[in-house]
C-alpha atoms as a PDB file:
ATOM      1  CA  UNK A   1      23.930  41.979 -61.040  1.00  0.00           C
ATOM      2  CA  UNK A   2      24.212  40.316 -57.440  1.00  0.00           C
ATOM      3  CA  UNK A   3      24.963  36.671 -57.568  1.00  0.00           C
ATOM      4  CA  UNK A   4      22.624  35.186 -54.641  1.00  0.00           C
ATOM      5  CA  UNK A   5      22.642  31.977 -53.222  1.00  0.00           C
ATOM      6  CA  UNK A   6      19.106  31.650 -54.724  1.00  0.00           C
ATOM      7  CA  UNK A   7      20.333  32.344 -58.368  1.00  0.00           C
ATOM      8  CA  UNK A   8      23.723  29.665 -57.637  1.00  0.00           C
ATOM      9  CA  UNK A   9      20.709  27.380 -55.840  1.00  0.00           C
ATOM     10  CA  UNK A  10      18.421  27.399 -59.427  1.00  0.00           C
ATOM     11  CA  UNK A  11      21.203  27.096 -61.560  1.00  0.00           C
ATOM     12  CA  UNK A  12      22.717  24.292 -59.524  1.00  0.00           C
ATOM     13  CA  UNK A  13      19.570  22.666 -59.971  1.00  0.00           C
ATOM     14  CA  UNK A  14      19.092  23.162 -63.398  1.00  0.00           C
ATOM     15  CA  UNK A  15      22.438  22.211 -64.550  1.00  0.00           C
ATOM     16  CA  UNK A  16      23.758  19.749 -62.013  1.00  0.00           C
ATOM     17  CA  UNK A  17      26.921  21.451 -62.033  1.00  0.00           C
ATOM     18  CA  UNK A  18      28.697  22.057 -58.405  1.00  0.00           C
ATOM     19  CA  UNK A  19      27.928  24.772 -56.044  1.00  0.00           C
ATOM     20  CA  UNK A  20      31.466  26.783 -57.452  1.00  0.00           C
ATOM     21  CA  UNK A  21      31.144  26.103 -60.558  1.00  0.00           C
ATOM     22  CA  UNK A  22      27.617  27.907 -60.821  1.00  0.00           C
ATOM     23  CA  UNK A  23      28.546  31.301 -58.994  1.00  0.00           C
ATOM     24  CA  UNK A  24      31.671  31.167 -61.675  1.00  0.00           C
ATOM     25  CA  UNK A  25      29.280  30.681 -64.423  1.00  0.00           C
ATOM     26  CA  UNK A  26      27.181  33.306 -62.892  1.00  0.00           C
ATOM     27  CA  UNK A  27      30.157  35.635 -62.384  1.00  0.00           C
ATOM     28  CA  UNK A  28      31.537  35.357 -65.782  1.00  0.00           C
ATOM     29  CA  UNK A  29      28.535  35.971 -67.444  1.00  0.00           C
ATOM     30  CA  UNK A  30      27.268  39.236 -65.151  1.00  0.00           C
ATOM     31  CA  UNK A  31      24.459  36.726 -63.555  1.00  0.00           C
ATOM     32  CA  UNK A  32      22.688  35.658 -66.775  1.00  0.00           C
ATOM     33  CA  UNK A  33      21.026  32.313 -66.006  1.00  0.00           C
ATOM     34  CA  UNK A  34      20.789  31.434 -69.371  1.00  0.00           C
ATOM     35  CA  UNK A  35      24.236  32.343 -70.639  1.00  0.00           C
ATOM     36  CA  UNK A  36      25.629  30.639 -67.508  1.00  0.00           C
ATOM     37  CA  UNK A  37      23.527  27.645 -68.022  1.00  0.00           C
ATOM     38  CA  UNK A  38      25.038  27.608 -72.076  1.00  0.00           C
ATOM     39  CA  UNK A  39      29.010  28.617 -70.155  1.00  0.00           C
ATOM     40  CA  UNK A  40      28.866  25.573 -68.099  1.00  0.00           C
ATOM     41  CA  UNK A  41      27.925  23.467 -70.559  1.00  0.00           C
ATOM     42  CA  UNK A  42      30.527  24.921 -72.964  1.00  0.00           C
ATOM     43  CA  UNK A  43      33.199  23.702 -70.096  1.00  0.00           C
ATOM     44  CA  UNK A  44      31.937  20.270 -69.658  1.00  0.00           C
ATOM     45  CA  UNK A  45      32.516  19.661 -73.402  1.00  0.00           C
ATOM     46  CA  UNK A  46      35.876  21.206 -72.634  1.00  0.00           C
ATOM     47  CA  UNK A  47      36.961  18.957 -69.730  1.00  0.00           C
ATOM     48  CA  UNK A  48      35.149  16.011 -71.123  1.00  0.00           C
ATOM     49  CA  UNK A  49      37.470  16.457 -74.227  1.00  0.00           C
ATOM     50  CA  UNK A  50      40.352  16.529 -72.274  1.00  0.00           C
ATOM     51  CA  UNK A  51      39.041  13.257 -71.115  1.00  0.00           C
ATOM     52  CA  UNK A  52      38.427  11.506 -73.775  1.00  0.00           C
ATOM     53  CA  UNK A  53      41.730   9.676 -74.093  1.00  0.00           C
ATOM     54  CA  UNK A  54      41.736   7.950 -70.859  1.00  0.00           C
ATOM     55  CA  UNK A  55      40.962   4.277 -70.793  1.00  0.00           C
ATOM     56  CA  UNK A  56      37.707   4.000 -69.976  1.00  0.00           C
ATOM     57  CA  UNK A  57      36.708  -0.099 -69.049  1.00  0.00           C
ATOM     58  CA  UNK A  58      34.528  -0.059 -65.855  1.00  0.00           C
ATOM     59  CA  UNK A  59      30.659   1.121 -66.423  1.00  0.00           C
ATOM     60  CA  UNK A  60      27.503  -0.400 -66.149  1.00  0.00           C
ATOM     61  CA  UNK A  61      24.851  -2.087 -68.509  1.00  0.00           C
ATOM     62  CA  UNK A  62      21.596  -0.782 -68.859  1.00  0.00           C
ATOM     63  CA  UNK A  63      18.686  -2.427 -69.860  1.00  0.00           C
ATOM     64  CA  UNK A  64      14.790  -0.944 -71.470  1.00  0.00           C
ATOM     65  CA  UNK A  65      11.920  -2.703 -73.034  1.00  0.00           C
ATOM     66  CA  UNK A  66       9.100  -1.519 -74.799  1.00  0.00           C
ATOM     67  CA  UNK A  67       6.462  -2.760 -77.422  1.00  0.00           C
ATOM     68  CA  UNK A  68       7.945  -5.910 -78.237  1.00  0.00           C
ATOM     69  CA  UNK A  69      11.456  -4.692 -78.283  1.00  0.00           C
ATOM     70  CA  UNK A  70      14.517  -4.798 -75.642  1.00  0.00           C
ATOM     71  CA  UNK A  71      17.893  -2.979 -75.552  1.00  0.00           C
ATOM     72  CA  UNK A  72      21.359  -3.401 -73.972  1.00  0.00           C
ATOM     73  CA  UNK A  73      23.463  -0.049 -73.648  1.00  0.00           C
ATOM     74  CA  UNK A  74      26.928  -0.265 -72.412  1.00  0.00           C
ATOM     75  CA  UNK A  75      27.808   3.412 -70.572  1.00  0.00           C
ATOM     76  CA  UNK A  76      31.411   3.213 -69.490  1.00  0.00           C
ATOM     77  CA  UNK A  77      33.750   4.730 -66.979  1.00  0.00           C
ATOM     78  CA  UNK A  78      37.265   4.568 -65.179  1.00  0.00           C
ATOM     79  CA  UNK A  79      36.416   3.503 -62.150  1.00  0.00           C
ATOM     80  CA  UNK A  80      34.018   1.072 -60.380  1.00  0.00           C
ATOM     81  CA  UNK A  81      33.717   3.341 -57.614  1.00  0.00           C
ATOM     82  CA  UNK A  82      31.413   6.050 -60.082  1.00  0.00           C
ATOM     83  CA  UNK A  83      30.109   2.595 -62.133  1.00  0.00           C
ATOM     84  CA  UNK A  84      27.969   2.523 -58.898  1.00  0.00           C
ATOM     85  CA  UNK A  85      27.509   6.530 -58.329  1.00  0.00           C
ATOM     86  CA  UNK A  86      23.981   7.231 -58.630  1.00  0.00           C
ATOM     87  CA  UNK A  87      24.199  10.166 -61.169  1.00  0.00           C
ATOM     88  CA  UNK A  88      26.224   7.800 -63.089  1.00  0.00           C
ATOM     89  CA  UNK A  89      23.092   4.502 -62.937  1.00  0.00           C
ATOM     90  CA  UNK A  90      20.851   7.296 -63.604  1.00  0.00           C
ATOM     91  CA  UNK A  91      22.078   8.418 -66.752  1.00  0.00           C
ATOM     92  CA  UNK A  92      22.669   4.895 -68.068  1.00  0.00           C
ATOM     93  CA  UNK A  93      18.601   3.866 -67.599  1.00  0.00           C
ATOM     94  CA  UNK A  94      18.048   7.295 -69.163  1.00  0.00           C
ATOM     95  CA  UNK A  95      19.822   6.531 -72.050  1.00  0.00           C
ATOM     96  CA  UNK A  96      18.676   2.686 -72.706  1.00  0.00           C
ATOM     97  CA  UNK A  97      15.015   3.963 -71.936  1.00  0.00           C
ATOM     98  CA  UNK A  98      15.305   6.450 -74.478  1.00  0.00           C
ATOM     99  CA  UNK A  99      17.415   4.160 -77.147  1.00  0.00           C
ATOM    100  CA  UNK A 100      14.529   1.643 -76.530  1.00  0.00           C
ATOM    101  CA  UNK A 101      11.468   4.723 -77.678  1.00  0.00           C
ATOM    102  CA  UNK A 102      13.527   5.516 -80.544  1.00  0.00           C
ATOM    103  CA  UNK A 103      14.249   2.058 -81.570  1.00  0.00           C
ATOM    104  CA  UNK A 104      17.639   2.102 -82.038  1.00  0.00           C
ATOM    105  CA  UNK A 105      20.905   0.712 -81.686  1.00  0.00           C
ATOM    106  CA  UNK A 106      23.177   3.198 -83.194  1.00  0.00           C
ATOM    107  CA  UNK A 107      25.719   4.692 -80.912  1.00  0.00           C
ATOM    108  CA  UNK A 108      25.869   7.451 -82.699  1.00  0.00           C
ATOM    109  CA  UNK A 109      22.080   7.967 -83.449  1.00  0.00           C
ATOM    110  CA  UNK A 110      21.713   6.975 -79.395  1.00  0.00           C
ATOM    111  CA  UNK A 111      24.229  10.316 -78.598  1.00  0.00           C
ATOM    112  CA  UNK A 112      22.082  12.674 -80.483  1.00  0.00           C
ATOM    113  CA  UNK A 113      18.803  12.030 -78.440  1.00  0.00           C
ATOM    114  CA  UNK A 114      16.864  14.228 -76.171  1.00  0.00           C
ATOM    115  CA  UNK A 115      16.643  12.921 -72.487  1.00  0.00           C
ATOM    116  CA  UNK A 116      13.665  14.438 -70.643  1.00  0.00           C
ATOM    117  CA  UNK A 117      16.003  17.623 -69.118  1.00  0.00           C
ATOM    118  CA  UNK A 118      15.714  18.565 -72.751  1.00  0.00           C
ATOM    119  CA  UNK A 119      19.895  17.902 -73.525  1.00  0.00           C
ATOM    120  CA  UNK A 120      20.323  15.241 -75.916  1.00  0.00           C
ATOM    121  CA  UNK A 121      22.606  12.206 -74.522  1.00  0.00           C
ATOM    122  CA  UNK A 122      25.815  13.415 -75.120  1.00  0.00           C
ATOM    123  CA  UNK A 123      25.327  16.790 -73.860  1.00  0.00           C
ATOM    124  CA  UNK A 124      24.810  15.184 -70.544  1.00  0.00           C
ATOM    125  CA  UNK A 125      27.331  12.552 -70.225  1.00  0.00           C
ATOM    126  CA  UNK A 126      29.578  15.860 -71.426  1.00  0.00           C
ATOM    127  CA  UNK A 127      27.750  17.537 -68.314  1.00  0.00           C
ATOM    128  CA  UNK A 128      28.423  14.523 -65.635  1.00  0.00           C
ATOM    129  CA  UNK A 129      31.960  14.363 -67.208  1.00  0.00           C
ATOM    130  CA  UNK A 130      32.752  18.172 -66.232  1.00  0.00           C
ATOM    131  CA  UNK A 131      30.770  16.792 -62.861  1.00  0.00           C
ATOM    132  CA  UNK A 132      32.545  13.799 -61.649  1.00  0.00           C
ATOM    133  CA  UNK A 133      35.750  14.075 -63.463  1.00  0.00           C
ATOM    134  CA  UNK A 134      36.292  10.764 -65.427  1.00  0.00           C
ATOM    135  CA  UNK A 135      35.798   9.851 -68.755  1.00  0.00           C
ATOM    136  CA  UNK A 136      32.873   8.062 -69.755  1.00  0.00           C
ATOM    137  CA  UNK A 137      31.092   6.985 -73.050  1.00  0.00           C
ATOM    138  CA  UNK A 138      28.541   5.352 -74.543  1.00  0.00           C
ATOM    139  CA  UNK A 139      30.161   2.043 -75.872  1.00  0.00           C
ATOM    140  CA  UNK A 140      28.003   0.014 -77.580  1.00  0.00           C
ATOM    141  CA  UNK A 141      24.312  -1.103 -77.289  1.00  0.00           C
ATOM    142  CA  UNK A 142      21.926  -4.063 -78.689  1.00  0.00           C
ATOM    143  CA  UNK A 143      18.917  -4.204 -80.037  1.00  0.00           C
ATOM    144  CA  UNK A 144      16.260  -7.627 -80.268  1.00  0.00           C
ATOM    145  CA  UNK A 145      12.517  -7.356 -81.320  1.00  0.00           C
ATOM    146  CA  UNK A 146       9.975  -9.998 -81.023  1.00  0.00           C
ATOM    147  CA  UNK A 147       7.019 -11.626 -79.551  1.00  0.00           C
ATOM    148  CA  UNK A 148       8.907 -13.730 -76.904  1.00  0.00           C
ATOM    149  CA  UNK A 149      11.850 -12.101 -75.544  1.00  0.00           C
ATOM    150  CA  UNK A 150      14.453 -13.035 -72.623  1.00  0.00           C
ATOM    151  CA  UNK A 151      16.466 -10.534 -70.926  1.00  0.00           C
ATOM    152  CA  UNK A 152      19.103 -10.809 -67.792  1.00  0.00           C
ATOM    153  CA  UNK A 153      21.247  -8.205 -66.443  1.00  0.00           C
ATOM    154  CA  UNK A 154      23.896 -10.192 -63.541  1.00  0.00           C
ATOM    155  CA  UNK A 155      23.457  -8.441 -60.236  1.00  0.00           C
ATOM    156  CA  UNK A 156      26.527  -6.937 -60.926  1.00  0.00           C
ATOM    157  CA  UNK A 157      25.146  -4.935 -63.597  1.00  0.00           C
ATOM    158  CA  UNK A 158      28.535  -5.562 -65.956  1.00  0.00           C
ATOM    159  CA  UNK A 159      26.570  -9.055 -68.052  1.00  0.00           C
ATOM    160  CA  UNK A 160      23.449  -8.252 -69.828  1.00  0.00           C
ATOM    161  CA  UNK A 161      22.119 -10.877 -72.672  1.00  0.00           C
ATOM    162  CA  UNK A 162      18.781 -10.622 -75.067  1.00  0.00           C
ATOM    163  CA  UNK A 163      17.790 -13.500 -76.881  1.00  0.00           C
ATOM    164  CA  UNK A 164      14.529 -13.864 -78.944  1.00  0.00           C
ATOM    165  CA  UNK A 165      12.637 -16.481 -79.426  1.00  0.00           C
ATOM    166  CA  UNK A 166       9.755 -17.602 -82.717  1.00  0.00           C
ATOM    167  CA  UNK A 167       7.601 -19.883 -80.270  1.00  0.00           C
ATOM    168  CA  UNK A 168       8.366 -21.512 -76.877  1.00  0.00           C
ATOM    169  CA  UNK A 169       7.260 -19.096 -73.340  1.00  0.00           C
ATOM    170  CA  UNK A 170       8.144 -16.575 -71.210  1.00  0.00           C
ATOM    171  CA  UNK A 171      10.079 -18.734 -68.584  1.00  0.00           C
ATOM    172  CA  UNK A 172      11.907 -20.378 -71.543  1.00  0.00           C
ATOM    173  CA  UNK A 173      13.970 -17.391 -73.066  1.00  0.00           C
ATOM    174  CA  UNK A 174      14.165 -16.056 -69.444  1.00  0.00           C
ATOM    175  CA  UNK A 175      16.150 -19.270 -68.905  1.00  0.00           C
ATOM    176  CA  UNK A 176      17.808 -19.284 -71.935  1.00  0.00           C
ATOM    177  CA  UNK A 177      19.180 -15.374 -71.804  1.00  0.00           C
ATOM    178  CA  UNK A 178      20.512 -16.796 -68.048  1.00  0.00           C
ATOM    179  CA  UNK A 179      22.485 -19.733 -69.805  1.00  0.00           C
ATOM    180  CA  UNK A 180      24.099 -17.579 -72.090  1.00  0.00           C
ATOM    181  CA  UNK A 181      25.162 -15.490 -69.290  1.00  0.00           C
ATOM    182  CA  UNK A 182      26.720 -18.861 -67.564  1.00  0.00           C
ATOM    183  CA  UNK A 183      28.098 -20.737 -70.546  1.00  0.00           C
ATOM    184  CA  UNK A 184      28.718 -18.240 -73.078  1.00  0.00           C
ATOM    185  CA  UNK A 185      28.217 -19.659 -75.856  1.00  0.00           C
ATOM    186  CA  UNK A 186      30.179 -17.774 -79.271  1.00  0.00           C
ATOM    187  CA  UNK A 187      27.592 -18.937 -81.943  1.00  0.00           C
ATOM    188  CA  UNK A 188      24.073 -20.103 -82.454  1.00  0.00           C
ATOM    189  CA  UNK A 189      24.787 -23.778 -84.191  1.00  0.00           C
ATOM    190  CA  UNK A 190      27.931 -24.957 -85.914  1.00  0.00           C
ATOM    191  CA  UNK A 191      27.226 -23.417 -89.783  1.00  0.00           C
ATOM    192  CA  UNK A 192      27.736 -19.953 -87.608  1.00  0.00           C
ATOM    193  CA  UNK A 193      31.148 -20.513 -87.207  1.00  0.00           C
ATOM    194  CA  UNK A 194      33.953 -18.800 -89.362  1.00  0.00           C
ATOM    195  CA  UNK A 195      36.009 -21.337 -91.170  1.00  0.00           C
ATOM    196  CA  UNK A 196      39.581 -20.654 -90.157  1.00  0.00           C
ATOM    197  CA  UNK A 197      37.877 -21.384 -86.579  1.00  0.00           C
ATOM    198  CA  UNK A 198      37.413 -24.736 -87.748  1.00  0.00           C
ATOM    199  CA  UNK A 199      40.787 -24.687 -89.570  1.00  0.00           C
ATOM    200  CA  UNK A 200      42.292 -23.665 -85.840  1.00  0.00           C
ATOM    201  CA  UNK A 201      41.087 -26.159 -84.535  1.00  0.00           C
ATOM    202  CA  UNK A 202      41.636 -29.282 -86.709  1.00  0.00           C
ATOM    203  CA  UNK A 203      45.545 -27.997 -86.758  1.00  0.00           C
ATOM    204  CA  UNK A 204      45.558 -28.109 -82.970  1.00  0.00           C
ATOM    205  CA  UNK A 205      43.346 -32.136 -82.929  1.00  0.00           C
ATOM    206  CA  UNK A 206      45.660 -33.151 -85.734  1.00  0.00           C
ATOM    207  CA  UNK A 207      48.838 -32.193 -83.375  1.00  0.00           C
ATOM    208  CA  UNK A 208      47.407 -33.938 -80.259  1.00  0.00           C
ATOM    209  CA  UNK A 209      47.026 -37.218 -82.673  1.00  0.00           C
ATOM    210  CA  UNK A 210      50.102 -37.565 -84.459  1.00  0.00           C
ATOM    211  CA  UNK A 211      51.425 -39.419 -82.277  1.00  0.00           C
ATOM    212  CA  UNK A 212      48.739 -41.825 -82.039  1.00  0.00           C
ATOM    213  CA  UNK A 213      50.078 -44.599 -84.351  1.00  0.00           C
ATOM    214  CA  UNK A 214      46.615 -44.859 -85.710  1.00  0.00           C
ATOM    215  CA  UNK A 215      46.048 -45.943 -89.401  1.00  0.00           C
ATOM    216  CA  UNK A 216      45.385 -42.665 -91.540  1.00  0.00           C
ATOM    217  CA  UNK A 217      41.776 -42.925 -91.995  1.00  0.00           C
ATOM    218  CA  UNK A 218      40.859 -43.914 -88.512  1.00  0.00           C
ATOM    219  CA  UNK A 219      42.948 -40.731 -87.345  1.00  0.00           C
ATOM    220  CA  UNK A 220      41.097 -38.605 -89.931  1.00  0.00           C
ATOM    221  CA  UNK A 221      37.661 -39.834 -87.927  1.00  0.00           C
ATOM    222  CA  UNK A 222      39.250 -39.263 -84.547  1.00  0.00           C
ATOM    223  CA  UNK A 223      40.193 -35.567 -85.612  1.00  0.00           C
ATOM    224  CA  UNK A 224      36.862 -35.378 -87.123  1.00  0.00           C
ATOM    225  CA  UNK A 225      35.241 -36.078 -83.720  1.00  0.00           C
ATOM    226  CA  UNK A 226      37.380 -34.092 -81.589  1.00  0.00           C
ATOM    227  CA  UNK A 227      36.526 -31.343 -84.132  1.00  0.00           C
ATOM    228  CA  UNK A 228      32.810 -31.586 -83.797  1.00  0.00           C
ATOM    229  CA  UNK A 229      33.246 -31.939 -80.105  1.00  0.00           C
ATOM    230  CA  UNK A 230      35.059 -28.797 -79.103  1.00  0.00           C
ATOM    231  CA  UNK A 231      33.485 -26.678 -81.407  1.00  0.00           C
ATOM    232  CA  UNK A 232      29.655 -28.002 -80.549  1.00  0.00           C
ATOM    233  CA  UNK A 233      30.585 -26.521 -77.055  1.00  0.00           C
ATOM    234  CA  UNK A 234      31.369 -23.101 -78.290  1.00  0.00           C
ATOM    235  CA  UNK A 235      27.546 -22.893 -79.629  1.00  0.00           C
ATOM    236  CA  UNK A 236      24.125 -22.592 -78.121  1.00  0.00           C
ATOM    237  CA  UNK A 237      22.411 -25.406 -79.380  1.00  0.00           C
ATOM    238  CA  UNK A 238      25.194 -27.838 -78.915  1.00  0.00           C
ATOM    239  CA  UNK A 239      25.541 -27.275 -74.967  1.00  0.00           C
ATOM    240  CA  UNK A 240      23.902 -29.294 -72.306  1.00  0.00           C
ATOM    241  CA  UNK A 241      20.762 -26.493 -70.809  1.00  0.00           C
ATOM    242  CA  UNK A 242      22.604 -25.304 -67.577  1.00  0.00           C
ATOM    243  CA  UNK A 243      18.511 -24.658 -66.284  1.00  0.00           C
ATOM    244  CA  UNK A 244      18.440 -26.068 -62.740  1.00  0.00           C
ATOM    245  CA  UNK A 245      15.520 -28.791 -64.037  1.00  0.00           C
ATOM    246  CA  UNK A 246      17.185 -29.888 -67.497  1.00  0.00           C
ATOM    247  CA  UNK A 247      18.556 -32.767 -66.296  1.00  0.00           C
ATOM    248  CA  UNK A 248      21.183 -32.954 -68.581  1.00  0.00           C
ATOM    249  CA  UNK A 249      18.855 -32.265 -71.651  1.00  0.00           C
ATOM    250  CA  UNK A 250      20.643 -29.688 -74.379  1.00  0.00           C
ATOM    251  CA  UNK A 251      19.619 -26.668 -75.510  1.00  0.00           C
ATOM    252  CA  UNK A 252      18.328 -27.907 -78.645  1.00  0.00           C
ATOM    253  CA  UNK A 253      16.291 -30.377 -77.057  1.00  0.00           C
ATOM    254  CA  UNK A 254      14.969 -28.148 -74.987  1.00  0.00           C
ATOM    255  CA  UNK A 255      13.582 -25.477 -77.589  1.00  0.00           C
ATOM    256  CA  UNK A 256      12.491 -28.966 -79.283  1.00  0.00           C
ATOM    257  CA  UNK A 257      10.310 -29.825 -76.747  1.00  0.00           C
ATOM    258  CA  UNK A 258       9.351 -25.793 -76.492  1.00  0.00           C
ATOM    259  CA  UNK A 259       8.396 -26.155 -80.537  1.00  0.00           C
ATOM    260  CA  UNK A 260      10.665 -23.148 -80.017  1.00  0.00           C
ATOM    261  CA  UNK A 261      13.819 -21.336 -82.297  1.00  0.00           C
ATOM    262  CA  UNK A 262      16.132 -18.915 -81.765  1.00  0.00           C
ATOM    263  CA  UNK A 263      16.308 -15.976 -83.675  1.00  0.00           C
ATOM    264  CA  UNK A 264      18.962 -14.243 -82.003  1.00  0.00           C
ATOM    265  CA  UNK A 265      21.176 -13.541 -79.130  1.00  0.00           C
ATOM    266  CA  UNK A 266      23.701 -10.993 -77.418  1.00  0.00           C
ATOM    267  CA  UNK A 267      25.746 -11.355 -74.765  1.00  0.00           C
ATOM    268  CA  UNK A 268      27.634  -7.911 -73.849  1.00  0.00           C
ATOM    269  CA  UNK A 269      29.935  -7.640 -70.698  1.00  0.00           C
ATOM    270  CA  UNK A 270      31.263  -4.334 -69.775  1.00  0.00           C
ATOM    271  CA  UNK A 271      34.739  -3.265 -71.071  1.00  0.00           C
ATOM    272  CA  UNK A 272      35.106  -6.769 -73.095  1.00  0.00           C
ATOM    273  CA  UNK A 273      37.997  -6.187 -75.450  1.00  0.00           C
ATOM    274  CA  UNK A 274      39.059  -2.875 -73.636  1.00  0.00           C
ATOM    275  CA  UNK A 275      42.975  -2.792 -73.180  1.00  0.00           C
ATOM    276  CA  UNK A 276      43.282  -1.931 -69.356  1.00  0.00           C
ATOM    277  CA  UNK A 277      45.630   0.247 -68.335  1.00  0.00           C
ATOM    278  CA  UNK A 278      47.810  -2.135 -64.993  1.00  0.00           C
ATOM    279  CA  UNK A 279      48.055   0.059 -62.034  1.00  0.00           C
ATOM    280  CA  UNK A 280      50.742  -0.039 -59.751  1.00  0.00           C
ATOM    281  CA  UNK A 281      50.118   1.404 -56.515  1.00  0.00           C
ATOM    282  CA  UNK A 282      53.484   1.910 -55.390  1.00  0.00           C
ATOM    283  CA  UNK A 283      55.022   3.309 -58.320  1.00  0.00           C
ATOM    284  CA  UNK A 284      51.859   5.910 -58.195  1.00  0.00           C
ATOM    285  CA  UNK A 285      52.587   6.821 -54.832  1.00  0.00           C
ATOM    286  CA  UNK A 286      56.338   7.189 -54.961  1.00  0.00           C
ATOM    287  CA  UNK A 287      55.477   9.630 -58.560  1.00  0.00           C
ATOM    288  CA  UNK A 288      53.670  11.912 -56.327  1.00  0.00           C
ATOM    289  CA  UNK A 289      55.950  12.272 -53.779  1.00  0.00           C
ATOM    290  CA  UNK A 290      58.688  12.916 -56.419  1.00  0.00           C
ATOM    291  CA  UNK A 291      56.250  15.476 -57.711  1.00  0.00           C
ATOM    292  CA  UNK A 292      55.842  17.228 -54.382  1.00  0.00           C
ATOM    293  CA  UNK A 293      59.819  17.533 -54.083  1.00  0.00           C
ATOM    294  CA  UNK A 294      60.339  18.741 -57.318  1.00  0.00           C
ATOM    295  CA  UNK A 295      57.846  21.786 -56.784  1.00  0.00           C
ATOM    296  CA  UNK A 296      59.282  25.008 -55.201  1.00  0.00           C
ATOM    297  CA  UNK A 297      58.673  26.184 -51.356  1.00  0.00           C
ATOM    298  CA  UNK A 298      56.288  28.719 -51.833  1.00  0.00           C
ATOM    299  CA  UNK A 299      56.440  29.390 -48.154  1.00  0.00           C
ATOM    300  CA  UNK A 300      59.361  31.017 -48.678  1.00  0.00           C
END
């Protein structure tokens, strides 16, 4: 059968797959669309496989709401450069829109469903793998439900925090999810946090005060209040509202006022925890050149 540009043009469009790539398809498999269509996406998995090992620690986060529900999905990458490539933003609303319908946050539930091309999620990060050439992988994603909601995504589309809220308004959470962006607070009140935190932390006051020459029981307090101090900081309700109009009011007397509580919050930032692999540009460069010497003339 004669591959035409027509039959490279549909498949092209139906599989997103480069111009090349399709006549191959179409050439290995005697111009049968469908077969091609099934080839191509036989090689993505292939490639993407291959690529599965590099670090992956750019990527954006994606945000959908729906019926009282909101979800964070973290899509990563290699490279900031495709973080912002349209195919690549594309995918990543696909997938938190569709997360947000099936009300879900299960990476691995997330991977096994159907976009509105009919492939499920993984089939067509697999596809835009084969397409673009880096890694890339659905990370992690969040899930909050409620009656009063607050969402942000930073501009730069790496931040994204939920909180929910039982009472208080609209404008409240919004400001709220923004202050968690800012301050970044690690737990919702003190009784959230894990006691060899606390343990941590009265080893490192007690250190600072040993030298103080203070009767025991006075140094006991002091500890006591450096204690309660640091680690108020490292929660919600114990930091001052960073809100341009609190006026140094805390959080807790701000949901006070609201008649407000939180029930929950999530702060994700892209590629948190992610070992980076350090470039270094020179050494890259001179391994290339190296490369280049070591392979044969083929002029010759």
């Amino acid at each position: 059968m004669e591959i035409t540009a027509a039959l490279v043009k549909e498949l092209r469009e139906r599989s997103g797959a480069g111009m090349m790539e399709c006549k191959k398809a179409l050439t290995e498999n005697a111009g049968n669309i469908e077969a091609a269509a099934d080839w191509l996406r036989k090689q993505g998995l292939a490639k993407a496989d291959k690529k599965a090992t590099r670090i992956a620690a750019e990527g954006r986060m994606a945000l959908a709401l729906a019926d009282g529900r909101a979800v964070l999905v973290e899509l990563n990458c290699e490279t900031d450069f495709v973080a912002k490539d349209e195919n690549f933003v594309k995918l990543c609303n696909a997938v938190a829109a569709a997360a947000v319908a099936a009300n879900t946050s299960d990476v691995e539930a997330i991977k096994q469903l159907a976009l509105s091309d009919g492939q499920t999620v993984d089939q067509s990060r697999q596809a835009l793998v084969a397409k673009i050439g880096e890694n890339m992988q659905v990370r992690r994603a969040a899930l909050l439900q409620g009656a009063n909601i607050g969402t942000y995504v930073h501009s730069n589309n790496k931040l994204g925090v939920l909180i929910a809220l039982e009472g208080g308004n609209a404008d409240l959470a919004k400001g709220l999810a923004m202050h968690i962006a800012a301050m970044n607070p690690q737990y919702l009140d003190m009784s959230q946090i894990p006691a060899e935190v606390i343990a941590r932390e009265r080893d490192i006051a007690l250190e600072q005060s040993k030298d103080s020459g203070k009767p025991p029981e006075i140094l006991e307090k002091m500890i006591q209040g450096k204690i309660r101090k640091t680690l108020a900081e490292q929660t919600l309700l114990g930091q001052a509202y960073a809100a341009p109009d609190a006026n140094g009011m805390g959080v807790e007397e701000a949901l006070k006022r609201a008649g407000a509580k939180v029930s929950a919050f999530v702060r994700l930032n892209v590629g948190e925890g992610i070992e980076k692999k350090e470039e270094n540009f020179a050494e890259e460069v001179m391994k290339q050149v190296k490369a280049s010497e070591a392979k044969p003339d083929e002029s010759k």
